[in-house]
N, C-alpha and C. Protein backbone atom coordinates (compact mmCIF):
# COMPACT_ATOMS: atom_id res chain seq x y z
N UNK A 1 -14.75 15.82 -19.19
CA UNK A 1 -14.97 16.10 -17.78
C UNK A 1 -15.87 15.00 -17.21
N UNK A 2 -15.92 14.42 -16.24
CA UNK A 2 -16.47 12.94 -15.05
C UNK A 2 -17.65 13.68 -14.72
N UNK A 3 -18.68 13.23 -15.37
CA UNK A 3 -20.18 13.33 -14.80
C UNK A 3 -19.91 13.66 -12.86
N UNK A 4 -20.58 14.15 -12.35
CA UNK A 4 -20.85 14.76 -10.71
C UNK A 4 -20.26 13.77 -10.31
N UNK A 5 -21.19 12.28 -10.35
CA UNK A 5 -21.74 11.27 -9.60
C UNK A 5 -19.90 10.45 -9.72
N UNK A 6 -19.11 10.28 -10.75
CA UNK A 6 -17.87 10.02 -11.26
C UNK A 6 -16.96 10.94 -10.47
N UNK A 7 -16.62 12.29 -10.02
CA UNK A 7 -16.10 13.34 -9.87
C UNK A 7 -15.20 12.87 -8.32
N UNK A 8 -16.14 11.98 -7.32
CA UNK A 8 -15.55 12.06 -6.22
C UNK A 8 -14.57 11.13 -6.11
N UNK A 9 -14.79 9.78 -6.47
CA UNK A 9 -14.02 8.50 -7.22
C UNK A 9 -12.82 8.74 -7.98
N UNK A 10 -13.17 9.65 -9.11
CA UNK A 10 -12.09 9.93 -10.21
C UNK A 10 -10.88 10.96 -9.17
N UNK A 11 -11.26 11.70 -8.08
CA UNK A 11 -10.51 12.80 -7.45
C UNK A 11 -9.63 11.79 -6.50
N UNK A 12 -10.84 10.15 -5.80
CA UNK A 12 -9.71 9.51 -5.10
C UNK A 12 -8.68 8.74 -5.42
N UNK A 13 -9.11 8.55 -7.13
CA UNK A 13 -7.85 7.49 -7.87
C UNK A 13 -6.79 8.21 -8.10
N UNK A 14 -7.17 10.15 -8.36
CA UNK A 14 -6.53 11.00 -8.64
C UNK A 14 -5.11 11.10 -7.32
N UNK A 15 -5.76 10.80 -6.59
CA UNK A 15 -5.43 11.40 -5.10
C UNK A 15 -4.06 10.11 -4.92
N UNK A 16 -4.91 8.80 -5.14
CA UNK A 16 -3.64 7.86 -4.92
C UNK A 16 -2.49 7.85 -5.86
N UNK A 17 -2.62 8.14 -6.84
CA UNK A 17 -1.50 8.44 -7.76
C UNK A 17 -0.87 9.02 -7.59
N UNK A 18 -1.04 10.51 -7.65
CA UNK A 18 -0.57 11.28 -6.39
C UNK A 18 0.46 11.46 -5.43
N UNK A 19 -0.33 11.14 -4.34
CA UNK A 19 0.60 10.71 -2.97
C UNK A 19 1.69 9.75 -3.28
N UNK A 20 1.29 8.66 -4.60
CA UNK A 20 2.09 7.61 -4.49
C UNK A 20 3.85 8.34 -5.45
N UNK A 21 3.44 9.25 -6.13
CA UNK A 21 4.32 9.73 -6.66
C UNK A 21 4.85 10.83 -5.86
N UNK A 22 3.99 12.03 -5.54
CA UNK A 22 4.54 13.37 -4.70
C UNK A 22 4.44 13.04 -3.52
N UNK A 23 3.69 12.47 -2.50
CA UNK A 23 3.38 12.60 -1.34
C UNK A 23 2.16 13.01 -1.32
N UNK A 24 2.09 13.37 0.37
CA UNK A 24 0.54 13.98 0.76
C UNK A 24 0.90 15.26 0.97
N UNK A 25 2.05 15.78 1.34
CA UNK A 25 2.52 17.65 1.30
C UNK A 25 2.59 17.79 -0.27
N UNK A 26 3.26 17.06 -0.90
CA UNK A 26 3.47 17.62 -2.51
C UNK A 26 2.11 17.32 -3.19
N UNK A 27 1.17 17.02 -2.96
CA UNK A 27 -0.17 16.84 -3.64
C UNK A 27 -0.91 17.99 -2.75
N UNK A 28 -0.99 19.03 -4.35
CA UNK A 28 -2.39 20.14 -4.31
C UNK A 28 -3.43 19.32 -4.35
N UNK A 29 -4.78 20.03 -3.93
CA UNK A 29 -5.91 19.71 -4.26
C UNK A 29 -5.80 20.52 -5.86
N UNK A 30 -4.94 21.53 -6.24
CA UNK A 30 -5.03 21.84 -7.93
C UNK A 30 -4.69 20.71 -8.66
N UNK A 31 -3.65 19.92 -8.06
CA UNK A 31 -2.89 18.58 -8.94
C UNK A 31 -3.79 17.65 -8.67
N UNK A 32 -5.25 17.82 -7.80
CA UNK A 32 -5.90 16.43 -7.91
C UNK A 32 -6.96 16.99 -9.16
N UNK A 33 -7.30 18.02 -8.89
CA UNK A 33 -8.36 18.56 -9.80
C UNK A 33 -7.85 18.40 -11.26
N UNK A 34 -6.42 18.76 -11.53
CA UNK A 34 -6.21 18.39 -12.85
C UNK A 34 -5.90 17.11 -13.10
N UNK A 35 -5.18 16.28 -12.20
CA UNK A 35 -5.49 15.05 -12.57
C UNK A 35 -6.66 14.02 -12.74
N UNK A 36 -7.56 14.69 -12.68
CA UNK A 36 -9.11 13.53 -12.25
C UNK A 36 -9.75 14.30 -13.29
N UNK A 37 -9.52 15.78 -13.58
CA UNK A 37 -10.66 16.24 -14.38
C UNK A 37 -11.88 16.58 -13.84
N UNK A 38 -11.55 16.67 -12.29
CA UNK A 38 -13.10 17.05 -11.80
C UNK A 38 -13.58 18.56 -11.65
N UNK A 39 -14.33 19.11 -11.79
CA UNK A 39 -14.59 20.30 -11.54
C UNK A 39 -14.07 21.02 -10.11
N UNK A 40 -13.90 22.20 -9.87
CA UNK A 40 -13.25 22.84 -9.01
C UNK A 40 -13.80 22.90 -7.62
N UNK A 41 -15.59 23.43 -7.76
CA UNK A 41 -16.29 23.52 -7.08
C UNK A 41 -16.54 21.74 -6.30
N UNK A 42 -15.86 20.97 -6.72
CA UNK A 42 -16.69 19.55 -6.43
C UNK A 42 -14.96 19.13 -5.28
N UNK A 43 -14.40 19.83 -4.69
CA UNK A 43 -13.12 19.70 -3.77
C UNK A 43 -14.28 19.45 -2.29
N UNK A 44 -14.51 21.04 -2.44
CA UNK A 44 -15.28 20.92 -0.42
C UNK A 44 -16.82 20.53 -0.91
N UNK A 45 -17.57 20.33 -1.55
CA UNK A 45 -18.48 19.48 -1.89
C UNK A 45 -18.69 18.42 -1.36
N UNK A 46 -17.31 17.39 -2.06
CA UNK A 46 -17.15 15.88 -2.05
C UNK A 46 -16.34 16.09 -0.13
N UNK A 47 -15.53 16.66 -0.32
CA UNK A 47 -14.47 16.73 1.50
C UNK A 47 -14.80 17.90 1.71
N UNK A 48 -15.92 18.14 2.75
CA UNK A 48 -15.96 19.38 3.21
C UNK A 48 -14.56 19.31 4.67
N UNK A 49 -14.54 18.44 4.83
CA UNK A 49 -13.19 18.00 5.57
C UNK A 49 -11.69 18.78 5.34
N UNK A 50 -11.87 19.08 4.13
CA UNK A 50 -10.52 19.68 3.44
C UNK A 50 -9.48 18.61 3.14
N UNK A 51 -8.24 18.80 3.11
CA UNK A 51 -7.22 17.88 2.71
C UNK A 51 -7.21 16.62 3.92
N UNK A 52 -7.64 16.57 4.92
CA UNK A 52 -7.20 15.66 5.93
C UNK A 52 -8.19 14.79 5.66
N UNK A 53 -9.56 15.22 5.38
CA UNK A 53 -10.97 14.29 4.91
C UNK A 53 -10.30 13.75 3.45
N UNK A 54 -9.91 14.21 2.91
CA UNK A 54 -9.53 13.49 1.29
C UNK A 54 -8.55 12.55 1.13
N UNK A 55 -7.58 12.84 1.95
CA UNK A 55 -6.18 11.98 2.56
C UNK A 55 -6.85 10.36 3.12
N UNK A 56 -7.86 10.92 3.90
CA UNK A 56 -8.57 9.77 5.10
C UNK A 56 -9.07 8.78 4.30
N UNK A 57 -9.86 9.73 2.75
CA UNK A 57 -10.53 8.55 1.73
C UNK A 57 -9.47 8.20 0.63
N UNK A 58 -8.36 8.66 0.42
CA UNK A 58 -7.81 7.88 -0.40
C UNK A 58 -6.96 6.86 0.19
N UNK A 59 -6.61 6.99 1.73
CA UNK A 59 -6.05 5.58 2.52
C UNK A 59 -6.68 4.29 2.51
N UNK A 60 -7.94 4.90 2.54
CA UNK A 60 -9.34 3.81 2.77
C UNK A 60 -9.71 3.44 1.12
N UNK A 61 -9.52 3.95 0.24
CA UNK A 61 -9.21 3.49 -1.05
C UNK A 61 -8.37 2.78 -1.13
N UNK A 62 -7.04 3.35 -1.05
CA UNK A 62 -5.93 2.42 -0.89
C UNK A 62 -5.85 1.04 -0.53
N UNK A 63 -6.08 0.86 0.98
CA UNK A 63 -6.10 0.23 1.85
C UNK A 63 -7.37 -1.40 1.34
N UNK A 64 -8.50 -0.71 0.80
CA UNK A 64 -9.45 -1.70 -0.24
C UNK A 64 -8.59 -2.40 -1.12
N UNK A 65 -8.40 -1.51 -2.11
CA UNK A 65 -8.00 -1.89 -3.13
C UNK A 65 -6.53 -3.13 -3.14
N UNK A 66 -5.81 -2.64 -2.72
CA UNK A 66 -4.78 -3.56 -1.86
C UNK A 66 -4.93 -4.94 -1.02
N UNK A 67 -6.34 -4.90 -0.68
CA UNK A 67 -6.47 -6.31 -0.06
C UNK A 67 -7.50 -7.02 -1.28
N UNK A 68 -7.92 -6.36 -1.88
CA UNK A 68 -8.74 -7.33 -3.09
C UNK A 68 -7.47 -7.95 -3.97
N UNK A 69 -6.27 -6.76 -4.27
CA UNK A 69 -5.26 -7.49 -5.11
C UNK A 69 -4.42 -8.41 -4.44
N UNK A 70 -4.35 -8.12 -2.71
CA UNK A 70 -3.85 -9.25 -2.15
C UNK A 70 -4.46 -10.44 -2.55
N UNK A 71 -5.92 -10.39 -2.31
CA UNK A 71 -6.85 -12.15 -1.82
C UNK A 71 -6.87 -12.24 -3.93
N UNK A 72 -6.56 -11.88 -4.48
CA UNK A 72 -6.62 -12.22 -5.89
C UNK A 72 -5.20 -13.04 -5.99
N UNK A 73 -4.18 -12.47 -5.81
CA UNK A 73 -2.99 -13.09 -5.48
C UNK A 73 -2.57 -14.03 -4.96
N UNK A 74 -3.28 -14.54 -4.06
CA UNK A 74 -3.57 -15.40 -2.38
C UNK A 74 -4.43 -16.48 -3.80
N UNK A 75 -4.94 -16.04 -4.39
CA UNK A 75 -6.03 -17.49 -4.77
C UNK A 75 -4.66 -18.46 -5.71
N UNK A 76 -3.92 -17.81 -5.51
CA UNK A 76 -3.19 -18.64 -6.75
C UNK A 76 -2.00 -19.46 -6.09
N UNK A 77 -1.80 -18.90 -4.77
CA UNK A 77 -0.30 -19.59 -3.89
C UNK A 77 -1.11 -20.83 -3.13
N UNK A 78 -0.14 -21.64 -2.91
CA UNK A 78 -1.01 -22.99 -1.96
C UNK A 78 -0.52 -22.84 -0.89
N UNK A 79 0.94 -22.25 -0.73
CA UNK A 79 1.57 -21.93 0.64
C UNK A 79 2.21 -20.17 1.16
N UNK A 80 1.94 -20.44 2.85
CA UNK A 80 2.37 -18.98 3.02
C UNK A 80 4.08 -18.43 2.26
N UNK A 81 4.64 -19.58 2.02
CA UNK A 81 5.94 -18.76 1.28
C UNK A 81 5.45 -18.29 0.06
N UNK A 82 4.73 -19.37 -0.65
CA UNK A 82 4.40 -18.68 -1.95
C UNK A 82 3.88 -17.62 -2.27
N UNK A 83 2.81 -17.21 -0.72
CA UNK A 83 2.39 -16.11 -1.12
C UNK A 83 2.90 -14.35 -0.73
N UNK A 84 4.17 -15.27 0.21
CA UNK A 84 4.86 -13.70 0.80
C UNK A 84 5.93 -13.57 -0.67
N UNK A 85 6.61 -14.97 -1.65
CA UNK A 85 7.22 -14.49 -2.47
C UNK A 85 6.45 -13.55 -3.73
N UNK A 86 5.04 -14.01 -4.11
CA UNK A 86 4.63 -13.05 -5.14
C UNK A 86 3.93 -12.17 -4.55
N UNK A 87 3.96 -11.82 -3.53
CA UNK A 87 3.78 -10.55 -2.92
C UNK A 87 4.75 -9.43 -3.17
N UNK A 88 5.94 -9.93 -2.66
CA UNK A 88 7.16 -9.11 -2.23
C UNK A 88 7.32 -8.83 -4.31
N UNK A 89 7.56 -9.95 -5.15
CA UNK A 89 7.72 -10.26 -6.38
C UNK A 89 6.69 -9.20 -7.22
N UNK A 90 6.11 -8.90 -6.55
CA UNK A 90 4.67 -8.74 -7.75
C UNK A 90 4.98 -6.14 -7.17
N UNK A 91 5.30 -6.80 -5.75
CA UNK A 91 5.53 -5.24 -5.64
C UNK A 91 6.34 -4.74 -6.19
N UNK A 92 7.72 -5.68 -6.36
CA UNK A 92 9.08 -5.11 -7.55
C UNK A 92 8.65 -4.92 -8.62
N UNK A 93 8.43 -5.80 -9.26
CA UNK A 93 8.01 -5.58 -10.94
C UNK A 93 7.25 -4.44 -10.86
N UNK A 94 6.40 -4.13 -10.18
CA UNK A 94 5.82 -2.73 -10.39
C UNK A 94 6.56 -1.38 -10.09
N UNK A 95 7.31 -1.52 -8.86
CA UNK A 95 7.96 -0.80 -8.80
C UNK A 95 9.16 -0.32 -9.86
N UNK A 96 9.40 -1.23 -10.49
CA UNK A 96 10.78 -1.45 -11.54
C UNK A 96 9.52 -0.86 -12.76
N UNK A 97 8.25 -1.00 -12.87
CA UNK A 97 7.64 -0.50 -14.02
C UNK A 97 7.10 0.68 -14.27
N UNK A 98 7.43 1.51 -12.73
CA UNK A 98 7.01 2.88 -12.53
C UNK A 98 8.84 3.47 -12.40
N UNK A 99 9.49 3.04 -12.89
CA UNK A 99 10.96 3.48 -12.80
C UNK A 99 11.50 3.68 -11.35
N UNK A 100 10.34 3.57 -10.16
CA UNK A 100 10.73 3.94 -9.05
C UNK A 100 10.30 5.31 -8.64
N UNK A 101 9.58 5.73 -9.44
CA UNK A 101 8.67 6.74 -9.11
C UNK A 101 7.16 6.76 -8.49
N UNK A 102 7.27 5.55 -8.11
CA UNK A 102 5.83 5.57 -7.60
C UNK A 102 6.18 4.25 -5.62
N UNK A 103 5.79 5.11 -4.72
CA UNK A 103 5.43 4.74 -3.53
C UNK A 103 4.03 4.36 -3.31
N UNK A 104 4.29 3.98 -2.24
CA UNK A 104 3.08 3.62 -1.27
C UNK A 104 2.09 5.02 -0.61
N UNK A 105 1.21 5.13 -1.42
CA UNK A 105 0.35 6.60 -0.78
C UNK A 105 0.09 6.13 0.95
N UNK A 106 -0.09 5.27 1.55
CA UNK A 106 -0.26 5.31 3.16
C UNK A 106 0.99 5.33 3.45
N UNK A 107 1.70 5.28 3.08
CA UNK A 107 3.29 5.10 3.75
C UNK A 107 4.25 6.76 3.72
N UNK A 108 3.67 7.06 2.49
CA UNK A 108 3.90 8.98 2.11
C UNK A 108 2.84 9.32 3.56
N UNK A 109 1.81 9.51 3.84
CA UNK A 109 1.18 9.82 4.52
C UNK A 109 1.55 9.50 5.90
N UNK A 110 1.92 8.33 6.64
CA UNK A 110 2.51 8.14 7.78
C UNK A 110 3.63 9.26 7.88
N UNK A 111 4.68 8.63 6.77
CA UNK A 111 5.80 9.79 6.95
C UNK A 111 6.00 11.03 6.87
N UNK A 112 4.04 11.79 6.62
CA UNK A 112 4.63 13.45 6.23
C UNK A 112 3.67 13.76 7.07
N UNK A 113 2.46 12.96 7.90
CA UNK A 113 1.93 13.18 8.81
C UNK A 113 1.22 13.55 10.10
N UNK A 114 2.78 12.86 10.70
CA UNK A 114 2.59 12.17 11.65
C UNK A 114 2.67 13.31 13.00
N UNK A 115 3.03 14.79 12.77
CA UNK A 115 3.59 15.63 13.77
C UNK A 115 2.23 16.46 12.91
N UNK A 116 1.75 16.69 12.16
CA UNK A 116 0.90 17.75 11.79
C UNK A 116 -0.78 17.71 11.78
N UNK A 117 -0.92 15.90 11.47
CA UNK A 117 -2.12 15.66 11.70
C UNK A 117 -2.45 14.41 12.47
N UNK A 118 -2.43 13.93 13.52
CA UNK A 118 -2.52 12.75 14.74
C UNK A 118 -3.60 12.01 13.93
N UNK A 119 -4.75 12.84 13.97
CA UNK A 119 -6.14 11.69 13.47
C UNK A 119 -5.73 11.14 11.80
N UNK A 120 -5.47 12.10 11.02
CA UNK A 120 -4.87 11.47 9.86
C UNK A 120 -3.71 10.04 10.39
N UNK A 121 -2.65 10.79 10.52
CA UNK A 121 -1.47 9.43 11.07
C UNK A 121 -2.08 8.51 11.49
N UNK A 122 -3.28 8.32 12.48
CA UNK A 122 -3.36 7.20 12.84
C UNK A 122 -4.57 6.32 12.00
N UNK A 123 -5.01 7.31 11.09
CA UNK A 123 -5.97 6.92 10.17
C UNK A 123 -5.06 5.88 9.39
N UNK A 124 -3.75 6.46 8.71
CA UNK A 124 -2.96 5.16 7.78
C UNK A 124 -2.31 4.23 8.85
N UNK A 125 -1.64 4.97 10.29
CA UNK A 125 -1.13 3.80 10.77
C UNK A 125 -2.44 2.74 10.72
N UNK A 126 -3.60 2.40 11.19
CA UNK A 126 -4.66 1.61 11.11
C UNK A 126 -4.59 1.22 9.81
N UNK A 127 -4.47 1.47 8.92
CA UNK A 127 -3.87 0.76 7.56
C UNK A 127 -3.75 -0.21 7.58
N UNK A 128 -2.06 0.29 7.88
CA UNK A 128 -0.72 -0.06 7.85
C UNK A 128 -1.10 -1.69 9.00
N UNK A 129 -1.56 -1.30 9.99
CA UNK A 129 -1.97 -2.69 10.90
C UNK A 129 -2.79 -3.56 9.97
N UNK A 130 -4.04 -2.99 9.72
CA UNK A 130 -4.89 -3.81 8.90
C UNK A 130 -4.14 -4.50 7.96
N UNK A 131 -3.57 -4.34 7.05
CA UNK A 131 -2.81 -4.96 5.80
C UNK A 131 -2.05 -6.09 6.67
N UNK A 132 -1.36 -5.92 7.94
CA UNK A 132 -0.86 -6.83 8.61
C UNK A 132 -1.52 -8.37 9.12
N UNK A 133 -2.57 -7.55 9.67
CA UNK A 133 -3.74 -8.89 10.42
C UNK A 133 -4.02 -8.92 8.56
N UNK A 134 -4.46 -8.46 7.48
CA UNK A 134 -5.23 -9.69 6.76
C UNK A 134 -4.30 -10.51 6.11
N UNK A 135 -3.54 -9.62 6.10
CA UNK A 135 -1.55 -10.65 5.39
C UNK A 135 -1.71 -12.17 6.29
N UNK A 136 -1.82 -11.86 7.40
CA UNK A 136 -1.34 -12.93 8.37
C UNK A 136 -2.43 -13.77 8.15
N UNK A 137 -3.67 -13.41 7.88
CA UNK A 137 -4.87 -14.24 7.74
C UNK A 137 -4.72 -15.29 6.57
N UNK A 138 -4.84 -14.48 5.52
CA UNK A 138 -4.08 -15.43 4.24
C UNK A 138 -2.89 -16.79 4.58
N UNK A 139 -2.03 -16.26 5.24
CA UNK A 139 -0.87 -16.87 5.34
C UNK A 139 -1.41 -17.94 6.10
N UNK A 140 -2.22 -17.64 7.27
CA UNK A 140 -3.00 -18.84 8.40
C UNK A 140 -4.15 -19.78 7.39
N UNK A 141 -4.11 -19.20 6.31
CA UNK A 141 -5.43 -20.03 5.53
C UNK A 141 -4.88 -21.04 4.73
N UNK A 142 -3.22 -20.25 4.46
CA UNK A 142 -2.41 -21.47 3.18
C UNK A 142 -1.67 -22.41 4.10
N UNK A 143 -1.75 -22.35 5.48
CA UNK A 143 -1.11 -23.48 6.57
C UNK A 143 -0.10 -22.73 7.82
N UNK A 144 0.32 -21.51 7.87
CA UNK A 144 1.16 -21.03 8.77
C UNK A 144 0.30 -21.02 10.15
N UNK A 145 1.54 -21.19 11.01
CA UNK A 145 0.56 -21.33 12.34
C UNK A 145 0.51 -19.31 12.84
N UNK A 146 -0.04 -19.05 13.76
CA UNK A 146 -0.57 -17.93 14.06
C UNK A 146 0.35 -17.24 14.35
N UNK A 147 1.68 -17.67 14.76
CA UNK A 147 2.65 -16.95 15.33
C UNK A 147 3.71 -16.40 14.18
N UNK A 148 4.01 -17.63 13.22
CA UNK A 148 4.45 -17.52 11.88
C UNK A 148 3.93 -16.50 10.84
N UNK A 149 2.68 -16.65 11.13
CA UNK A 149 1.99 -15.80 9.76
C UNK A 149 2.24 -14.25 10.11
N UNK A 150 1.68 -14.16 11.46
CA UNK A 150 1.87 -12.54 11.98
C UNK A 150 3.20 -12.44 12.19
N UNK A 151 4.53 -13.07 12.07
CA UNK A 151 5.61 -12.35 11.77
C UNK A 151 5.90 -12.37 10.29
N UNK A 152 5.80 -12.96 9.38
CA UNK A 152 5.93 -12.84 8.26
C UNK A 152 4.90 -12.33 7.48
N UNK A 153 3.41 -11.70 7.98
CA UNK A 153 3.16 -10.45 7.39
C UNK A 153 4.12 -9.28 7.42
N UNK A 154 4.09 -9.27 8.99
CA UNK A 154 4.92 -8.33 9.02
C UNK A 154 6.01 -7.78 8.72
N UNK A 155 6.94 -8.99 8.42
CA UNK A 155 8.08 -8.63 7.86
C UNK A 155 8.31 -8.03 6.19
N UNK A 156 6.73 -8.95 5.78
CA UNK A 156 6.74 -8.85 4.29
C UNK A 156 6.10 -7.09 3.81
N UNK A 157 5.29 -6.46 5.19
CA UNK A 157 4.92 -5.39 4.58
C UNK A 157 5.80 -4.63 5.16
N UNK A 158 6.89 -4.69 6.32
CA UNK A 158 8.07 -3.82 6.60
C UNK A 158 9.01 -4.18 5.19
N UNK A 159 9.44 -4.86 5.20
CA UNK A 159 9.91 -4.96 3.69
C UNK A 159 9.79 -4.02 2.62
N UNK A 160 8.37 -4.32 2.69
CA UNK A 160 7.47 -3.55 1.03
C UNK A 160 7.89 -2.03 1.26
N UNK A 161 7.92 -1.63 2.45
CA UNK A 161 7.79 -0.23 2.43
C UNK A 161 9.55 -0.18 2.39
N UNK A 162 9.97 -0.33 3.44
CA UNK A 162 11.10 -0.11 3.20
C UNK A 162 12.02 -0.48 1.77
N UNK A 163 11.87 -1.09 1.12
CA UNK A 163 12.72 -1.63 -0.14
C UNK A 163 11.99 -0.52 -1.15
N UNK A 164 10.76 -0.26 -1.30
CA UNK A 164 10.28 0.72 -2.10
C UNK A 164 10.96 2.04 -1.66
N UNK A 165 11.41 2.47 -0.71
CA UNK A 165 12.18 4.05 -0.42
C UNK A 165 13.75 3.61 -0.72
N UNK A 166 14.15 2.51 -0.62
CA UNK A 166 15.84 2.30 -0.73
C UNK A 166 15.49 1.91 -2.20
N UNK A 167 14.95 1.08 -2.90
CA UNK A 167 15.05 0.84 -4.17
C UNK A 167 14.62 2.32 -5.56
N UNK A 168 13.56 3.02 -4.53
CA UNK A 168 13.98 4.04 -4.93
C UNK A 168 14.94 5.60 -4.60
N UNK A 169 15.67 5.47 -4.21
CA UNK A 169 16.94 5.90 -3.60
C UNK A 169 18.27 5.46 -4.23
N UNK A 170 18.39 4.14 -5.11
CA UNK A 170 19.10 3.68 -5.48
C UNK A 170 18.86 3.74 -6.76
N UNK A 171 17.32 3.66 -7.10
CA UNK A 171 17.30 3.45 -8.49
C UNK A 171 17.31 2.27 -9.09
N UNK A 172 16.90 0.81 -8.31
CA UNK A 172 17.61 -0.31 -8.79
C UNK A 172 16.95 -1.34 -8.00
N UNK A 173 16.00 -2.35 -8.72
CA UNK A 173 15.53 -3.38 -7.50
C UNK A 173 16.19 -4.32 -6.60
N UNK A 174 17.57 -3.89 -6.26
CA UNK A 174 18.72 -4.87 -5.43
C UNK A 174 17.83 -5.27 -4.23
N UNK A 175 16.97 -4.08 -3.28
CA UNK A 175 16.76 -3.87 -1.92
C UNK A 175 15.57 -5.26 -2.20
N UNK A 176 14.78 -4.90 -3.09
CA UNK A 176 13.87 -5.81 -3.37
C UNK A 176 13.90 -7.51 -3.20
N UNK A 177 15.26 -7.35 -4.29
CA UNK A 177 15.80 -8.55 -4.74
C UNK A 177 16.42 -9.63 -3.57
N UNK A 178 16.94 -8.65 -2.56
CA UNK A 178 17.57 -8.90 -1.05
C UNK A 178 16.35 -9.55 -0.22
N UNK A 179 15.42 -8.95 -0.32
CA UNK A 179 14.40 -9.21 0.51
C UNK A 179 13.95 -10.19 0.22
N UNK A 180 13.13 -10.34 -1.31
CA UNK A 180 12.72 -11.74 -1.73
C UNK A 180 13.39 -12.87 -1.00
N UNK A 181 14.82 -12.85 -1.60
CA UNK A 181 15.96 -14.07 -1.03
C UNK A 181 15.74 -14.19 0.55
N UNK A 182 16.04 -13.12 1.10
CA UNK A 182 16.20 -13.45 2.73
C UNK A 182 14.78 -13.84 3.10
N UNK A 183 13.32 -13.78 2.49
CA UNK A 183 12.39 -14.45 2.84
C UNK A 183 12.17 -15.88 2.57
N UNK A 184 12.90 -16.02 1.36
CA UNK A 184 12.89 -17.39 0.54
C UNK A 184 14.02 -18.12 2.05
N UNK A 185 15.02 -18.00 2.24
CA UNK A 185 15.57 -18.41 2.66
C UNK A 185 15.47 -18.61 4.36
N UNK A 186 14.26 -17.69 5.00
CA UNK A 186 13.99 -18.06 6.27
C UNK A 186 12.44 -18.43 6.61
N UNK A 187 11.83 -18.83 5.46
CA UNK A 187 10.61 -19.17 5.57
C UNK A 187 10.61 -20.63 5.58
N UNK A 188 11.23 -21.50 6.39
CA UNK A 188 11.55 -22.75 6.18
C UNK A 188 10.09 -23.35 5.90
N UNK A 189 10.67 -24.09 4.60
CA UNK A 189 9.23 -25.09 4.26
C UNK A 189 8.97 -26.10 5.08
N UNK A 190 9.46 -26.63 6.10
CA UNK A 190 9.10 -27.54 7.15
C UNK A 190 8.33 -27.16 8.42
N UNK A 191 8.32 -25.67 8.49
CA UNK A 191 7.67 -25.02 9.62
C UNK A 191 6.57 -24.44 9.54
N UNK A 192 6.35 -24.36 7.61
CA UNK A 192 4.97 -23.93 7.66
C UNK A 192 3.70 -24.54 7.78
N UNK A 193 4.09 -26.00 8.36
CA UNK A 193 2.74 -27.16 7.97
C UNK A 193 2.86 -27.37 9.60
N UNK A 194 3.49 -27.06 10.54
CA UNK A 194 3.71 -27.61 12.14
C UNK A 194 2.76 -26.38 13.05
N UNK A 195 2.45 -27.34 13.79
CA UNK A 195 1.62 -26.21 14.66
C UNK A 195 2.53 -26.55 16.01
């Protein structure tokens, strides 16, 4: 059992796993408690908020964690293609290593949301933006001009989400595989050095 001080942490890693597999309707607070191992009493303790306060911190978990593995990723590309391909690249292989059982916990949350809880929804849509502006930031740091980068964040995290629900729907990283190519192929390397 996770010492107190461990209990709230262990419930939000619990929480993203989770959502990323069931959703935010198919995730009990029982399925976080047994997944984390935290004590029972430590739910409205840690979220006296209830499920919408716990949702709010595992987006904002999420949402961290995701841009540290972005700018870790980012240290290794010299250009914005390189880094929208092992982006897009680096989300398949995982996806292909969770069989396709594992989503995007802000993206479950937008979609089961969005009619039941407004301040939640717009808690991940704000995400969902954020991941955009720092995508585009990266991309403006490896040479894309401002207009370039913020469409090819964007395209690269409409992508991500979408190819993760068709690839798992299919069962098969084709959607993935589609995407990579059609980025490879309209990210002209002559346009990313022109302002």
């Amino acid at each position: 059992m996770p010492a107190r001080s461990d209990s709230r942490e262990q419930m939000i890693m619990a929480g993203r796993r989770l959502y990323s597999a069931r959703g935010y309707v198919g995730t009990a607070f029982s399925d976080v408690l047994a997944e984390s191992g935290a004590p029972r009493g430590s739910v409205y303790f840690h979220f006296p908020g209830g499920k919408d306060e716990f949702a709010g911190e595992v987006i904002a978990a999420h949402h961290q964690s995701e841009q540290a593995r972005l700018t870790r990723l980012a240290a290794a590309c010299e250009t914005p293609r390189e880094l929208v391909i092992a982006f897009l690249t680096r989300a398949r292989d995982y996806a292909v290593s969770t069989d396709f059982r594992e989503g995007c916990p802000i993206g479950a949350v937008i979609l089961e949301s969005s009619h039941t809880s407004p301040a939640l929804f717009e808690s991940a849509a704000t995400a969902i933006e954020g991941s955009i502006d720092f995508f585009a930031t990266l991309l403006v740091e490896r040479g894309a001009t401002e207009p370039d980068a913020r469409r090819w964040a964007t395209t690269a995290i409409t992508g991500y989400e979408g190819a993760l629900i068709v690839s798992r729907a299919m069962d098969d990283p084709a959607p993935f595989d589609s995407l990579i190519e059609l980025m490879r192929l309209t990210m002209d390397r002559d346009r990313v050095n022109t302002v």
